[in-house]
Protein backbone atom coordinates (compact mmCIF):
# COMPACT_ATOMS: atom_id res chain seq x y z
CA UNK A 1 47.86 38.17 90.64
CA UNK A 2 51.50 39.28 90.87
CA UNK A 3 51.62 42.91 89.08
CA UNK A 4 54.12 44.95 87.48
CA UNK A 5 53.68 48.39 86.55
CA UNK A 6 55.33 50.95 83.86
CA UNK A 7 54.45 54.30 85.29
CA UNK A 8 52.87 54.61 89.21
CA UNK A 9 50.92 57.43 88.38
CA UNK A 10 47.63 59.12 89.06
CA UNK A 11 45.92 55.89 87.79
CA UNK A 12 47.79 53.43 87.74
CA UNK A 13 49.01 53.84 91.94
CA UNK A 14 45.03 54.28 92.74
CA UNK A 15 45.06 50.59 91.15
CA UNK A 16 47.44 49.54 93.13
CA UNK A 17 45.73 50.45 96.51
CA UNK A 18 43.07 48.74 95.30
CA UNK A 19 44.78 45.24 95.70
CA UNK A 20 45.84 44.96 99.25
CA UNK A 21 45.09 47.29 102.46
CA UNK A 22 47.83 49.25 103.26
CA UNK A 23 48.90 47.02 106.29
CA UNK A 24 49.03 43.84 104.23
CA UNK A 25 52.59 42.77 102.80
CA UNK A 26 52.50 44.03 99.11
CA UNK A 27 53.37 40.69 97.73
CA UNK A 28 50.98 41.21 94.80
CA UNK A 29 52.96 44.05 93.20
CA UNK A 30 56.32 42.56 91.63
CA UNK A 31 57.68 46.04 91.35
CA UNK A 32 56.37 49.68 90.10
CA UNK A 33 58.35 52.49 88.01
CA UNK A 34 59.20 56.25 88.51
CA UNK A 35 60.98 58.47 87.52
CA UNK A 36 62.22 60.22 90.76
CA UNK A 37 64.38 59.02 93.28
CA UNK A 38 62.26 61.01 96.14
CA UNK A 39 59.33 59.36 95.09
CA UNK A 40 60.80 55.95 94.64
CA UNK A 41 61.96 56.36 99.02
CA UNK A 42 58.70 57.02 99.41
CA UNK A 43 57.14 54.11 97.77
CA UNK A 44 59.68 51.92 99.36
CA UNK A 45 58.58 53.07 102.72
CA UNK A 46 55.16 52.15 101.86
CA UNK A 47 56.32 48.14 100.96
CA UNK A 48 56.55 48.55 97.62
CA UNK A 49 59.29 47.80 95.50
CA UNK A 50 60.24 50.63 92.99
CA UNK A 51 62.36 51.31 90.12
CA UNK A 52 63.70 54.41 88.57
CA UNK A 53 62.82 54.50 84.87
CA UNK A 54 62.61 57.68 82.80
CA UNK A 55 62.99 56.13 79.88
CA UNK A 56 66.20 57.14 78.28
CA UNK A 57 68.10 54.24 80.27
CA UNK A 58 66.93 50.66 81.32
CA UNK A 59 66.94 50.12 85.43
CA UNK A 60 68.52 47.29 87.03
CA UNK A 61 65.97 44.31 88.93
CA UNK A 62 62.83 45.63 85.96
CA UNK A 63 63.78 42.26 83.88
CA UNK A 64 63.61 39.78 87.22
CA UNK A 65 60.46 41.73 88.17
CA UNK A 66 59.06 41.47 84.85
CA UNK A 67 60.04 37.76 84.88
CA UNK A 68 57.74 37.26 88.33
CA UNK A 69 54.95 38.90 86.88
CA UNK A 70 51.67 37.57 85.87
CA UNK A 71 49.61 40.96 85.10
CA UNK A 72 51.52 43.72 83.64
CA UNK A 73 49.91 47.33 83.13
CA UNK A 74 51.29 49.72 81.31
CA UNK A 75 50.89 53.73 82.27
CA UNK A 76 53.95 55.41 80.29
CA UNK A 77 52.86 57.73 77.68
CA UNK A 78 54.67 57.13 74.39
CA UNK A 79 56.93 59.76 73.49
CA UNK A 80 55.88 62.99 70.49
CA UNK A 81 57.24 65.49 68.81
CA UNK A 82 56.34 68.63 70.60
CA UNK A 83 53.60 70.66 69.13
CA UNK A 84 53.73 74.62 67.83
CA UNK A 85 55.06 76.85 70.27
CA UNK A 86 55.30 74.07 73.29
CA UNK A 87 58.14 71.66 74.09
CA UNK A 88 58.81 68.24 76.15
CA UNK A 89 61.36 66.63 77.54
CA UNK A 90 63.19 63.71 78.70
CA UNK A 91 61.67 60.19 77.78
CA UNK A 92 58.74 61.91 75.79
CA UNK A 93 60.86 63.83 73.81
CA UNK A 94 61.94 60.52 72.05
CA UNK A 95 59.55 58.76 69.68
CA UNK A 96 58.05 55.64 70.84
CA UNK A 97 56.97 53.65 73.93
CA UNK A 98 59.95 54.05 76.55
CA UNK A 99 58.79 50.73 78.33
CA UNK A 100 59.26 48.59 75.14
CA UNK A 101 61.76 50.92 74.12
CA UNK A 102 64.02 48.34 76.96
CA UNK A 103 61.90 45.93 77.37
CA UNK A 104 60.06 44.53 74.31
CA UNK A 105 62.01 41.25 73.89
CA UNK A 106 62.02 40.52 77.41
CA UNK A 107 57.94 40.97 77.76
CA UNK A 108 57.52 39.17 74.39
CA UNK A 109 59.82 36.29 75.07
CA UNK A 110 61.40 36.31 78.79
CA UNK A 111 58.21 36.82 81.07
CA UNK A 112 56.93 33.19 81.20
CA UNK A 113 54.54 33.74 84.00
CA UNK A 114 53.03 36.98 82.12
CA UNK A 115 48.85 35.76 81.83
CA UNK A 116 47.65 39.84 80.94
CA UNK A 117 48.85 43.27 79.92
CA UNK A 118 46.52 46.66 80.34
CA UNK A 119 47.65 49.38 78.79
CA UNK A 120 46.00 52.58 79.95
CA UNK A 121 45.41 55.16 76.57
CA UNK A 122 43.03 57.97 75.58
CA UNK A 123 39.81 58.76 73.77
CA UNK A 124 42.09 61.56 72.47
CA UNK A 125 43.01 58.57 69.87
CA UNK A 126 39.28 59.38 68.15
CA UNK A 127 40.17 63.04 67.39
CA UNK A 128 37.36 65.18 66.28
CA UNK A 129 33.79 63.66 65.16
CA UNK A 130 31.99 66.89 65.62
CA UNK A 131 29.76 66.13 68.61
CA UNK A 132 28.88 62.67 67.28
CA UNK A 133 28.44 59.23 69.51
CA UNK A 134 31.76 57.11 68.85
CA UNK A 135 32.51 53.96 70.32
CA UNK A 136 35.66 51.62 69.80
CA UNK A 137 35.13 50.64 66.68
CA UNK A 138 34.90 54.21 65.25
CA UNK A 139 37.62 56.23 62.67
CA UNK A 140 40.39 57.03 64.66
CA UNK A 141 41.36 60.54 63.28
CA UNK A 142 44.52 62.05 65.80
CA UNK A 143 44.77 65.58 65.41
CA UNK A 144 47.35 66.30 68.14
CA UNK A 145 51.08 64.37 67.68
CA UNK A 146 50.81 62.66 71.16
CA UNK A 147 47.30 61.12 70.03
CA UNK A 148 49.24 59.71 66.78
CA UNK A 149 51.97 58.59 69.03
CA UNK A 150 48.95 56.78 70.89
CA UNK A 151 47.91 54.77 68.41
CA UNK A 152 51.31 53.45 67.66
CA UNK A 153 52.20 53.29 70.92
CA UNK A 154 48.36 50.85 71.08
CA UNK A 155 49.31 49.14 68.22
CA UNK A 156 53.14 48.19 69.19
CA UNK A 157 51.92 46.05 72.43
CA UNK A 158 49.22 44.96 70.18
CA UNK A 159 52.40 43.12 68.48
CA UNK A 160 53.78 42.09 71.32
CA UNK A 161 51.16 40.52 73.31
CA UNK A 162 50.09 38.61 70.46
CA UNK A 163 53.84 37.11 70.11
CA UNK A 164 53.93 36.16 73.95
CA UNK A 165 49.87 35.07 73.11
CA UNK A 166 48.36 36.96 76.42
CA UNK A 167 45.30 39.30 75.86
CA UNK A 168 46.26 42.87 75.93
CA UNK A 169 43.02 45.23 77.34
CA UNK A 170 43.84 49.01 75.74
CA UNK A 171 41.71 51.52 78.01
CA UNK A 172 40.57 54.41 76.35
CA UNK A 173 40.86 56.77 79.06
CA UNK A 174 38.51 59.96 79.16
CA UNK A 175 39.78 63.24 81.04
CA UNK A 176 40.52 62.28 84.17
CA UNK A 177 39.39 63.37 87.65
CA UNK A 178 39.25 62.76 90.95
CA UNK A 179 40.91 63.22 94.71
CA UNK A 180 43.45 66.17 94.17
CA UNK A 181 42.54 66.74 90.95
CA UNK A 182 38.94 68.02 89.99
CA UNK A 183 36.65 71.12 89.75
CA UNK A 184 37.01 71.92 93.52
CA UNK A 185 41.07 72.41 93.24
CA UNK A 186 40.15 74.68 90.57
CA UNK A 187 38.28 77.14 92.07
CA UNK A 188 40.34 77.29 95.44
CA UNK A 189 43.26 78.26 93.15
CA UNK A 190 41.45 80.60 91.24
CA UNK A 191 42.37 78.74 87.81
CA UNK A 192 38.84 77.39 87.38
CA UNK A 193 37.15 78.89 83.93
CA UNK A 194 34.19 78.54 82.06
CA UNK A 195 34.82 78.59 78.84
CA UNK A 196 31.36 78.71 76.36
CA UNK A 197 32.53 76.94 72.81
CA UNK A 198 28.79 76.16 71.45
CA UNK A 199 28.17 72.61 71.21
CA UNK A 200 31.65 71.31 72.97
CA UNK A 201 31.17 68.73 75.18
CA UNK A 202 33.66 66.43 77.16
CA UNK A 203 33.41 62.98 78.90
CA UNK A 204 34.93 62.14 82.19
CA UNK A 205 36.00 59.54 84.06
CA UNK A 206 37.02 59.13 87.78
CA UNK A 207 39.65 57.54 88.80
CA UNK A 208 38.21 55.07 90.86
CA UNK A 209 36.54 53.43 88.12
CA UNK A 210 39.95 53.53 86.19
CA UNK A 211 41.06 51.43 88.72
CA UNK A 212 37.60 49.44 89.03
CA UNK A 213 37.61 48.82 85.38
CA UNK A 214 41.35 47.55 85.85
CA UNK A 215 40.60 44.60 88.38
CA UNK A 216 37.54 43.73 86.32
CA UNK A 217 39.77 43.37 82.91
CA UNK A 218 43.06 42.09 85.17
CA UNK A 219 40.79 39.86 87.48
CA UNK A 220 38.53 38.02 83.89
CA UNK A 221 41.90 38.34 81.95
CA UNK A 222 39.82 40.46 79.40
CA UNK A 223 41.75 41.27 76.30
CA UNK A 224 40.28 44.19 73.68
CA UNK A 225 39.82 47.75 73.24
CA UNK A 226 37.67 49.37 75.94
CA UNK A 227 36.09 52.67 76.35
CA UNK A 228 36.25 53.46 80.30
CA UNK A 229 34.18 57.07 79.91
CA UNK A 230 31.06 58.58 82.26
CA UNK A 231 27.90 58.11 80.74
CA UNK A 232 27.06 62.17 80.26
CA UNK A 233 29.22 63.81 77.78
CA UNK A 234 28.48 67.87 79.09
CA UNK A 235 29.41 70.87 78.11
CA UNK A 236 32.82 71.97 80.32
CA UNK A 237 31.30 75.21 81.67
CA UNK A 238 28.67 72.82 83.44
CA UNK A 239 30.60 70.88 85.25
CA UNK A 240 32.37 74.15 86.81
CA UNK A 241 29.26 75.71 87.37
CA UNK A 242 27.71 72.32 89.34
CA UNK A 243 31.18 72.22 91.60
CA UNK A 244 30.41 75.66 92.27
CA UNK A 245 27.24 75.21 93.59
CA UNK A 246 27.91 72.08 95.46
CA UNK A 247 31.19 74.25 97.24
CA UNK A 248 28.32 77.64 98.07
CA UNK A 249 30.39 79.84 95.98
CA UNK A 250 29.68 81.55 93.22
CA UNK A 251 31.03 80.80 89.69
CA UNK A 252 33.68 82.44 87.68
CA UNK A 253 32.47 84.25 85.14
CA UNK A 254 31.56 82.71 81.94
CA UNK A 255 34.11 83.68 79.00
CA UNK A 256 34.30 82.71 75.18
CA UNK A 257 36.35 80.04 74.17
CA UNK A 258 37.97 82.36 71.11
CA UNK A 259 39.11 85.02 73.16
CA UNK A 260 40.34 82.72 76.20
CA UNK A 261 44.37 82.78 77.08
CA UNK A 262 45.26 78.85 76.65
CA UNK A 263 48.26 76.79 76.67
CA UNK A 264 48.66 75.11 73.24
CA UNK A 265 47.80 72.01 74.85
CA UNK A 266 44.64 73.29 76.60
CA UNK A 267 43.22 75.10 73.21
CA UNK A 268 44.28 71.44 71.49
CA UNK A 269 41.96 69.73 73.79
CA UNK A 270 38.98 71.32 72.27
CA UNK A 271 39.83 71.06 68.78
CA UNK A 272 38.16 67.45 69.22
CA UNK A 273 34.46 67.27 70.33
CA UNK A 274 32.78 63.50 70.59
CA UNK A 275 30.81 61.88 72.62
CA UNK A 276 32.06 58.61 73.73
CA UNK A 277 29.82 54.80 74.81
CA UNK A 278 30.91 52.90 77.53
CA UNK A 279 28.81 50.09 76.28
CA UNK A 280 31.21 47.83 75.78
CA UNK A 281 33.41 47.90 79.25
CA UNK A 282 29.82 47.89 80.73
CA UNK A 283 28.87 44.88 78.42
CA UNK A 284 31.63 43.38 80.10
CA UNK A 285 30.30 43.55 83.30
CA UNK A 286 31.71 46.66 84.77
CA UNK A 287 29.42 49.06 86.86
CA UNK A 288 30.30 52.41 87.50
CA UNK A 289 30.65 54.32 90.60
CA UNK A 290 30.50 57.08 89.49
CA UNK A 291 28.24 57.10 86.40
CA UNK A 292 28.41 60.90 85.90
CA UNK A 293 30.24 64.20 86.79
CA UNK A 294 27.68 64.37 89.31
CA UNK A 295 27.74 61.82 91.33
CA UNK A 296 31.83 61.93 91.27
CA UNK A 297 31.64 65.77 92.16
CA UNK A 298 29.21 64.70 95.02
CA UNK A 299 31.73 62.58 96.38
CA UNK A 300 35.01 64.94 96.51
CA UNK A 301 33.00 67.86 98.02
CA UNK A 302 33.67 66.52 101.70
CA UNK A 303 37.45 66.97 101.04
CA UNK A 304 36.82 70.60 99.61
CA UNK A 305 35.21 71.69 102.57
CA UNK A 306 37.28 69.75 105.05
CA UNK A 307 40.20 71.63 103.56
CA UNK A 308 38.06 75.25 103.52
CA UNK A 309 37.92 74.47 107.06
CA UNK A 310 41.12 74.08 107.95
């Protein structure tokens, strides 16, 4: 496998730690984008090879990097019109997929080694179902702008993996947890809340088995739309109240979802309630490590406390 990746993010880097240890020459990774110079030193420093891309301009050495690839995963949210009293900026303030934006005749027709493309999306594509069990073959029905954008964004690789004839996997990404970035950081900053909306559940995923689900589909050269969810869709105020006790402290209080001060993105977020099979990534043959919130909240707790203590 010789990678390429739009957009070393959250996911998409823990995937690419996955492939080699850190003191192995990262030959397997063609080249990664960001969109900060600090970050792209960084990366470099590591033995990776990265390229400044925010979108609004192509970078020079993507198209020879493209050109060596053979797996090619895409983590670049498309850009959206910016909802009701929010705003966004740069790359995502223009409609459309920034990667094929530049790129879209060279990945179609001038990446002869390409075998597979992943593109990393969001159950946020299914909108609202009212609490029902959807899987990938259910009504998609957007109710925010960037889930719309998803879908075209899902549907415009679609296109072009089908003209270069490589199978395109589409992960449907649930909210997304996991070192740095879960219930524990929450409370120490004081920002966690439980939030009681009756009958509003959530599923999660952790973002080792983004990246576990990624070298099963990249490794097979699985094409399709995938659902890469926990298996327990639960009620949000749960899942504070279980870090909570796993941490020894107590709770925040619990609060109702009406009255609650929330970004326009956070309130958005529970405008859609669904609850959301894995059977077909699992069907596949992926197992997860972390089946529910539980078992991922049991494994972050160390770092909670290690950082209490210090």
């Amino acid at each position: 496998m010789r990678l390429f990746v739009f957009g070393h993010g959250y996911s998409a880097s823990r995937f690419v730690e996955t492939l080699k240890p850190a003191s192995v020459d990262r030959k397997a990774v063609t080249g990664v984008t960001v969109r900060s110079r600090g970050k792209a030193v960084a990366l470099a420093a590591h033995g990776l090879t990265p390229f400044v891309f925010d979108g609004e301009h192509p970078a020079d050495g993507i198209a020879p990097a493209l050109f060596r690839a053979t797996h090619l995963l895409v983590s670049i949210p498309p850009g959206h019109a910016a909802p009701a009293g929010a705003s966004v900026g740069g790359a995502n303030a223009r409609p459309g997929d920034p990667a094929l934006r530049w790129y879209a005749d060279e990945i179609a027709h001038g990446s002869p080694n390409l075998e597979w493309i992943g593109y990393l999306s969001t159950v946020g594509v299914y909108g609202d179902h009212e609490g029902a069990w959807i899987d990938e073959g259910s009504e998609t029905r957007p109710v925010s702008e960037r889930s719309r954008a998803r879908i075209a964004a899902e549907a415009a690789w679609q296109a072009v993996a089908k003209t270069r004839g490589v199978p395109l996997a589409i992960l449907r990404l649930s909210g997304i947890y996991g070192p740095g970035r879960n219930g524990f950081v929450n409370l120490a900053r004081g920002t966690a809340k439980r939030l009681v909306k009756p009958g509003q559940v959530f599923n999660r995923i952790h973002v080792d088995d983004i990246a576990g689900a990624l070298a099963l589909l990249a490794g097979e050269r699985l094409g399709g739309v995938f659902n890469v969810s926990d298996d327990e869709p639960a009620p949000p105020q749960d899942v504070v109240t279980h870090a909570a006790e796993l941490a020894g402290i107590a709770p925040p209080p619990e609060g109702e979802f009406d009255a609650a001060e929330l970004s326009t993105m956070a309130r958005s977020f529970y405008g859609e309630n669904k609850r959301v099979s894995n059977a077909r990534i699992k069907a596949a043959g992926y197992r997860f490590r972390y089946p529910t919130y539980r078992e991922g909240l049991a494994g972050l707790v160390g770092d909670f406390r290690s950082a209490q203590q210090g």
